[in-house]
Protein backbone atom coordinates (compact mmCIF):
# COMPACT_ATOMS: atom_id res chain seq x y z
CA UNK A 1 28.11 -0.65 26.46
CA UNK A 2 24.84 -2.17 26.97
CA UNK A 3 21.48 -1.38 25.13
CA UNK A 4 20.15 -0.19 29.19
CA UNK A 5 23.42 2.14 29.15
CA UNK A 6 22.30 3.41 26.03
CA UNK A 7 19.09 4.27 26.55
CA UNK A 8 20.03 6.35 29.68
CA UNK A 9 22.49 8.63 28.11
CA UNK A 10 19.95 9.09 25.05
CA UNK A 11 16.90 9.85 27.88
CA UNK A 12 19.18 12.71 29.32
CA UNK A 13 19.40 13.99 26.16
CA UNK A 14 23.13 12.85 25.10
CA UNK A 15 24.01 10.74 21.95
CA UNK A 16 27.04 8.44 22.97
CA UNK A 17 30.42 8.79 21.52
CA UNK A 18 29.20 11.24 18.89
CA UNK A 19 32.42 13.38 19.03
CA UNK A 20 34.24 10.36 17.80
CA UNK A 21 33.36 10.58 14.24
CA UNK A 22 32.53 14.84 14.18
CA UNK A 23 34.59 17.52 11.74
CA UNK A 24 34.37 19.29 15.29
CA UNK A 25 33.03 22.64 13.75
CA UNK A 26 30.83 22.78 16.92
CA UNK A 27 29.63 26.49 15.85
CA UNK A 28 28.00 24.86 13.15
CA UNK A 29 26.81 21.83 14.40
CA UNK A 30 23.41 21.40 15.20
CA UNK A 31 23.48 18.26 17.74
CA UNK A 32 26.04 20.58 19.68
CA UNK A 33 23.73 19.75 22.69
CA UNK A 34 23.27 16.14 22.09
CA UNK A 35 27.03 16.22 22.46
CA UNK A 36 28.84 15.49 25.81
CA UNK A 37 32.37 16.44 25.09
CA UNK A 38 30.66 19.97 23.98
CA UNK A 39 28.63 20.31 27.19
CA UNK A 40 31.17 19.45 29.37
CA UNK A 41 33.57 21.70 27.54
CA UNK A 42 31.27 24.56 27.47
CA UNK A 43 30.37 24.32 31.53
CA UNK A 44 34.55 24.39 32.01
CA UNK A 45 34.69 27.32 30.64
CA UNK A 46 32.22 28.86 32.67
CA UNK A 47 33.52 27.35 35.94
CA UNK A 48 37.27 28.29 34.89
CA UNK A 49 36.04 32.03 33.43
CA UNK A 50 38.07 30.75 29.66
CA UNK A 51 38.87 28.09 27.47
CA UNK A 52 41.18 25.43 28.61
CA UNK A 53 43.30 25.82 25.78
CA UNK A 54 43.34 29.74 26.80
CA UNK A 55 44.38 28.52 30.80
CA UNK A 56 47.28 25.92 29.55
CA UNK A 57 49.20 29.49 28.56
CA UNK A 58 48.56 31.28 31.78
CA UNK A 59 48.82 28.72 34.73
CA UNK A 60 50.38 29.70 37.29
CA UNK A 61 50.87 26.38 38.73
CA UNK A 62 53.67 23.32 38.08
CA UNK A 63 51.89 21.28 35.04
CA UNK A 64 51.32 18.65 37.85
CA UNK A 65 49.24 20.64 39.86
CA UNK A 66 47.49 22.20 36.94
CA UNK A 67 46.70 18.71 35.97
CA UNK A 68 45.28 17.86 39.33
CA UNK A 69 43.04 20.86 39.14
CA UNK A 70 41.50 20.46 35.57
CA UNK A 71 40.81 16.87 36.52
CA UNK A 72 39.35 17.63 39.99
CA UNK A 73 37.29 20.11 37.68
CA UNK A 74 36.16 17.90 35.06
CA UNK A 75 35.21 15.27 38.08
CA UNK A 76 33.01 17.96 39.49
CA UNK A 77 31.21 18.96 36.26
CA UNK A 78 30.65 15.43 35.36
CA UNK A 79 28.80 14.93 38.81
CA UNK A 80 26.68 17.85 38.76
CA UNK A 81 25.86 17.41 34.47
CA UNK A 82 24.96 13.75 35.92
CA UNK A 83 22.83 15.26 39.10
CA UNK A 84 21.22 17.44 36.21
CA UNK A 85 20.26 15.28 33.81
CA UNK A 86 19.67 12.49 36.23
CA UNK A 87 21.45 9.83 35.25
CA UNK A 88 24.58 8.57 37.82
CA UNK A 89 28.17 9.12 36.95
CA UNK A 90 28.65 5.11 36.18
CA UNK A 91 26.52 5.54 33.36
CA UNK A 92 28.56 8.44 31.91
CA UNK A 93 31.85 6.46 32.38
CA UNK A 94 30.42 3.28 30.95
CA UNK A 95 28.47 5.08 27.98
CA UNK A 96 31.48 7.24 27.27
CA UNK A 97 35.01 6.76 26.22
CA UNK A 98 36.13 10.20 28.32
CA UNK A 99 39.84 9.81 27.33
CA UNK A 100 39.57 9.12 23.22
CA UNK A 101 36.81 11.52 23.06
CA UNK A 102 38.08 14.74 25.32
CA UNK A 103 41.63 14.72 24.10
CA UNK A 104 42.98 15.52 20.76
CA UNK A 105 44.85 12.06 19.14
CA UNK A 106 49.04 12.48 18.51
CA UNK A 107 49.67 10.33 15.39
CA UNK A 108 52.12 12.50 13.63
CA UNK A 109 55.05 10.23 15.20
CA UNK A 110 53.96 7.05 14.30
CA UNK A 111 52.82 8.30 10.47
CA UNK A 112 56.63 9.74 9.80
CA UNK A 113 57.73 5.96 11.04
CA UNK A 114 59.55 4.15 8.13
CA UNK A 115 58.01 0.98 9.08
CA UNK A 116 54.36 2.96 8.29
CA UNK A 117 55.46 4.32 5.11
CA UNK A 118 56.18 0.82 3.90
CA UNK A 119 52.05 0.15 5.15
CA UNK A 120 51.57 -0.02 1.46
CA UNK A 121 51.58 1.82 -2.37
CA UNK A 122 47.77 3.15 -1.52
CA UNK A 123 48.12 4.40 1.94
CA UNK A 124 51.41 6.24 0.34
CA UNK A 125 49.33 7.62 -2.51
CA UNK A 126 46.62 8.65 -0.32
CA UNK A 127 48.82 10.87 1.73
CA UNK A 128 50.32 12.31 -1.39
CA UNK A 129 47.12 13.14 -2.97
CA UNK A 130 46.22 14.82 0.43
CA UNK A 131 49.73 16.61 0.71
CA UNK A 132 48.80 17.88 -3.15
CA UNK A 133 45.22 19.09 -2.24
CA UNK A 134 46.47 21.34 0.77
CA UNK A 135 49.20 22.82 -1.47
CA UNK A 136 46.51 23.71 -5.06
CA UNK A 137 43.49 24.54 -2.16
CA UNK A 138 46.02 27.12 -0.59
CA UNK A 139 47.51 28.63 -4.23
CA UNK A 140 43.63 28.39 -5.34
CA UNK A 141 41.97 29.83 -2.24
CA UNK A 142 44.63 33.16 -3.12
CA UNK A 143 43.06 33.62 -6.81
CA UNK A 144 39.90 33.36 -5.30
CA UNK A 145 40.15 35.94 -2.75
CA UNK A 146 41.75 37.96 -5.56
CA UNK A 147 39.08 37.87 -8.01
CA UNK A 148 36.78 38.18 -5.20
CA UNK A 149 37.97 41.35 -3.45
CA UNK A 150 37.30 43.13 -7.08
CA UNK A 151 33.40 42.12 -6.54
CA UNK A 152 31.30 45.09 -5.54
CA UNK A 153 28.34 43.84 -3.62
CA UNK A 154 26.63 45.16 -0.81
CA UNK A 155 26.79 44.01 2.11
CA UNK A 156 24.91 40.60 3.17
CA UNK A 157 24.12 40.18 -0.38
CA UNK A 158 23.22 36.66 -1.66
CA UNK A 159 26.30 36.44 -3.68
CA UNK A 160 28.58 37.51 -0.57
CA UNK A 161 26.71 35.00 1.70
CA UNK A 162 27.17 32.13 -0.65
CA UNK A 163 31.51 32.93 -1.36
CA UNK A 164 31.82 33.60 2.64
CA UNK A 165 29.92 30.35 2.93
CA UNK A 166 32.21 28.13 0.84
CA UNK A 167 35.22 29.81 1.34
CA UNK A 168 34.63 28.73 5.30
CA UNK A 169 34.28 25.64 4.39
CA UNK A 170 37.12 25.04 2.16
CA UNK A 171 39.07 26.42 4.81
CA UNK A 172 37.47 24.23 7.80
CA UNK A 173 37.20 21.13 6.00
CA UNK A 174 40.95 21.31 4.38
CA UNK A 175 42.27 20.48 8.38
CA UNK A 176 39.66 17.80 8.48
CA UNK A 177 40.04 16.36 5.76
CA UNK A 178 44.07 15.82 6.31
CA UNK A 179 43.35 14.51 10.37
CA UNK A 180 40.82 12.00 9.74
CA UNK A 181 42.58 10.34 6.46
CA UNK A 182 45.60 10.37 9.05
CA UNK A 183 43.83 9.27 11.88
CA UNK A 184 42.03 6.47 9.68
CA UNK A 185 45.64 5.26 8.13
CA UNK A 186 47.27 4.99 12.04
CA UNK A 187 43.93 2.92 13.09
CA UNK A 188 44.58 0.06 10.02
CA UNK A 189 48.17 0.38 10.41
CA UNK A 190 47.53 -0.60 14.25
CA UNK A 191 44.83 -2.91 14.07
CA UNK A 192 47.15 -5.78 12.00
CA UNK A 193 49.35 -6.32 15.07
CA UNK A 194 46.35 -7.26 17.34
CA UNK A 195 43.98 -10.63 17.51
CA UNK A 196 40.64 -8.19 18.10
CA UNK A 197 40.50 -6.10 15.30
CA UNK A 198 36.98 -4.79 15.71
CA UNK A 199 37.51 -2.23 17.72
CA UNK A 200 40.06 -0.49 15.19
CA UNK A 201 37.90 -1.00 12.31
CA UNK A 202 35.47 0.86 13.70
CA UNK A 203 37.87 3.45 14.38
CA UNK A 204 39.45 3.85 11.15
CA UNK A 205 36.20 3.03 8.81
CA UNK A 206 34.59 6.02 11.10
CA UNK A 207 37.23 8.35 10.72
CA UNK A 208 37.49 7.46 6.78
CA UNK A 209 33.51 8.20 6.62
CA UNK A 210 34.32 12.00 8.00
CA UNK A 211 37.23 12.51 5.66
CA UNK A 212 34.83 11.42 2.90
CA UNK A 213 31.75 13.51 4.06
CA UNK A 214 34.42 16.48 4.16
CA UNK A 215 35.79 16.08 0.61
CA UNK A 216 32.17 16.31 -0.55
CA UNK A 217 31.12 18.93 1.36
CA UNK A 218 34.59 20.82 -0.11
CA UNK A 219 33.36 19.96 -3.72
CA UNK A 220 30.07 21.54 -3.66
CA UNK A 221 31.98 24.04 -2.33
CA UNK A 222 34.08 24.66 -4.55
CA UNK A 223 31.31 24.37 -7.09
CA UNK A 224 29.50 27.13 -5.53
CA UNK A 225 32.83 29.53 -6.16
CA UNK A 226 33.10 28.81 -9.80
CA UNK A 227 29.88 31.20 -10.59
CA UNK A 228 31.41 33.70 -9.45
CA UNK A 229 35.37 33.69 -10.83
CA UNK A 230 36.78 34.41 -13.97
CA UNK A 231 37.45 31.34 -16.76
CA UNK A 232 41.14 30.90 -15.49
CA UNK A 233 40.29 30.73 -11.87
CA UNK A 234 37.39 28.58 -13.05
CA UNK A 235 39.77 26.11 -14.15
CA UNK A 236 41.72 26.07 -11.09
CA UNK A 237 39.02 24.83 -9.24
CA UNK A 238 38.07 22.54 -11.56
CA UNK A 239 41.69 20.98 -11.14
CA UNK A 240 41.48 20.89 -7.41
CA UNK A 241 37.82 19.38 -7.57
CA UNK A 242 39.77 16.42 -9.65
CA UNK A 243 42.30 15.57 -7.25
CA UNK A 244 39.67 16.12 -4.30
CA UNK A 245 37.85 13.29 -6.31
CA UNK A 246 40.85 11.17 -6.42
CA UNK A 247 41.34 11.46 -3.09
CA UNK A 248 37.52 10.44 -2.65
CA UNK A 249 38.14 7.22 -4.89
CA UNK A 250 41.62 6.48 -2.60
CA UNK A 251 39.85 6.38 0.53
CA UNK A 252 36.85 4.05 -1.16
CA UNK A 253 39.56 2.00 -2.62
CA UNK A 254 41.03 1.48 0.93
CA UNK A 255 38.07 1.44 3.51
CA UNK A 256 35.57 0.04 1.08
CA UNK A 257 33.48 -0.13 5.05
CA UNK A 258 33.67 3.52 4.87
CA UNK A 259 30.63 4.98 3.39
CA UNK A 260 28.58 2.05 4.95
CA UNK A 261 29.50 3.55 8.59
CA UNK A 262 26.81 5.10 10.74
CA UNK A 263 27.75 7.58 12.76
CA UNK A 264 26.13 8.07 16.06
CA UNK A 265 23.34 11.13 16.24
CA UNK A 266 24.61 12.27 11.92
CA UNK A 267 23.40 9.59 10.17
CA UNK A 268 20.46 8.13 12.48
């Protein structure tokens, strides 16, 4: 993409690619505008009257003619969003990567392989220390809520704001967390069978930088719980903010790139 591509996309108001390297929590973001898979996304749903994954379980059609009609769909919002903005559908197709950034990635095949899981001892203990967070954060998450529900505040207090708050994004970031470690593992698994390996390092030091923005993000978090729970829920967190650390230090110790990565429109 060239610096002139660039510079188009960014004059009509779009930051390109920046769904590649997202925790896709698009309520929350606030470059939700600056985004084209959101845009897009958001003017199918008004041309279709729902979401598309609410019309894959109620076509009517053959999935081949479905298909047809989504993309004769997404053609037609393009070309208007480009008519809008002025800019010329070339310079979303060159500026965009439309097929890694609209659909959802499929790597759960290739990361059961048994060739992958011989990758190497710190990809294995990566995915373990993942596995081990998702099992304490979901035992954890239950003391919380139970020491929580005996709280009496009114409502829209400070101290309700502040658990709602976390507990959202422990819950959010737990799923993002687990994708992008996944995502980044496939990407270096990939890139050693190819001659250009640019293209996947970008991929996989990107994806590593989300993971690790995520695990901090579900520390503080976590942090901001302990005020309010007893001394033996207290140290429940405090175990699960040890192996979320771990897992921080895992992911360092394999993309060392990682926290170096700029991702377009979050870190400019």
């Amino acid at each position: 993409m060239s610096k002139k591509e660039i510079e188009k996309l960014l004059e009509a108001g779009f930051v390109p690619g920046i769904y590649n390297f997202c925790d896709r929590w698009c309520e929350k973001c606030a470059l939700k505008l600056k985004c084209m898979s959101y845009v897009v996304g958001k003017k199918m749903e008004e041309k279709l009257g729902k979401t598309l994954e609410e019309s894959l379980y109620t076509k009517q059609e053959t999935t081949w003619v479905y298909l047809k009609n989504i993309f004769d769909t997404t053609y037609e919002i393009l070309h208007d969003l480009a008519e809008e903005r002025g800019i010329d559908m070339e310079d979303i197709y060159a500026a965009e990567d439309m097929e890694k950034g609209f659909w959802p990635d499929d790597c759960e095949r290739v990361l059961q392989d048994e060739e992958f899981n011989k990758f190497g001892e710190t990809v294995s203990q990566i995915i373990q220390v993942c596995i081990i967070y998702e099992n304490l954060c979901e035992e954890c998450m239950e003391n919380v809520f139970a020491v929580l529900d005996e709280k009496e505040w009114t409502l829209g207090s400070p101290e309700g704001r502040e658990t709602e708050d976390a507990l959202d994004k422990i819950n959010w970031y737990m799923d993002v967390i687990s994708s992008k470690i996944r995502k980044a593992l496939l990407s270096c698994y990939q890139s050693r069978e190819v001659d250009n390996r640019e293209m996947y390092e970008y991929e996989y030091n990107g994806s590593a930088k989300v993971a690790l923005v995520a695990i901090q993000i579900s520390i503080m978090a976590w942090e901001a719980l302990k005020k309010h729970c007893s001394l033996p829920v207290i140290k429940n967190i405090m175990h699960v903010q040890v192996v979320l650390e771990q897992l921080q230090r895992d992911i360092e110790t394999q993309f060392p790139e990682a926290v170096n990565f700029h991702r377009p429109g979050f870190d400019d």
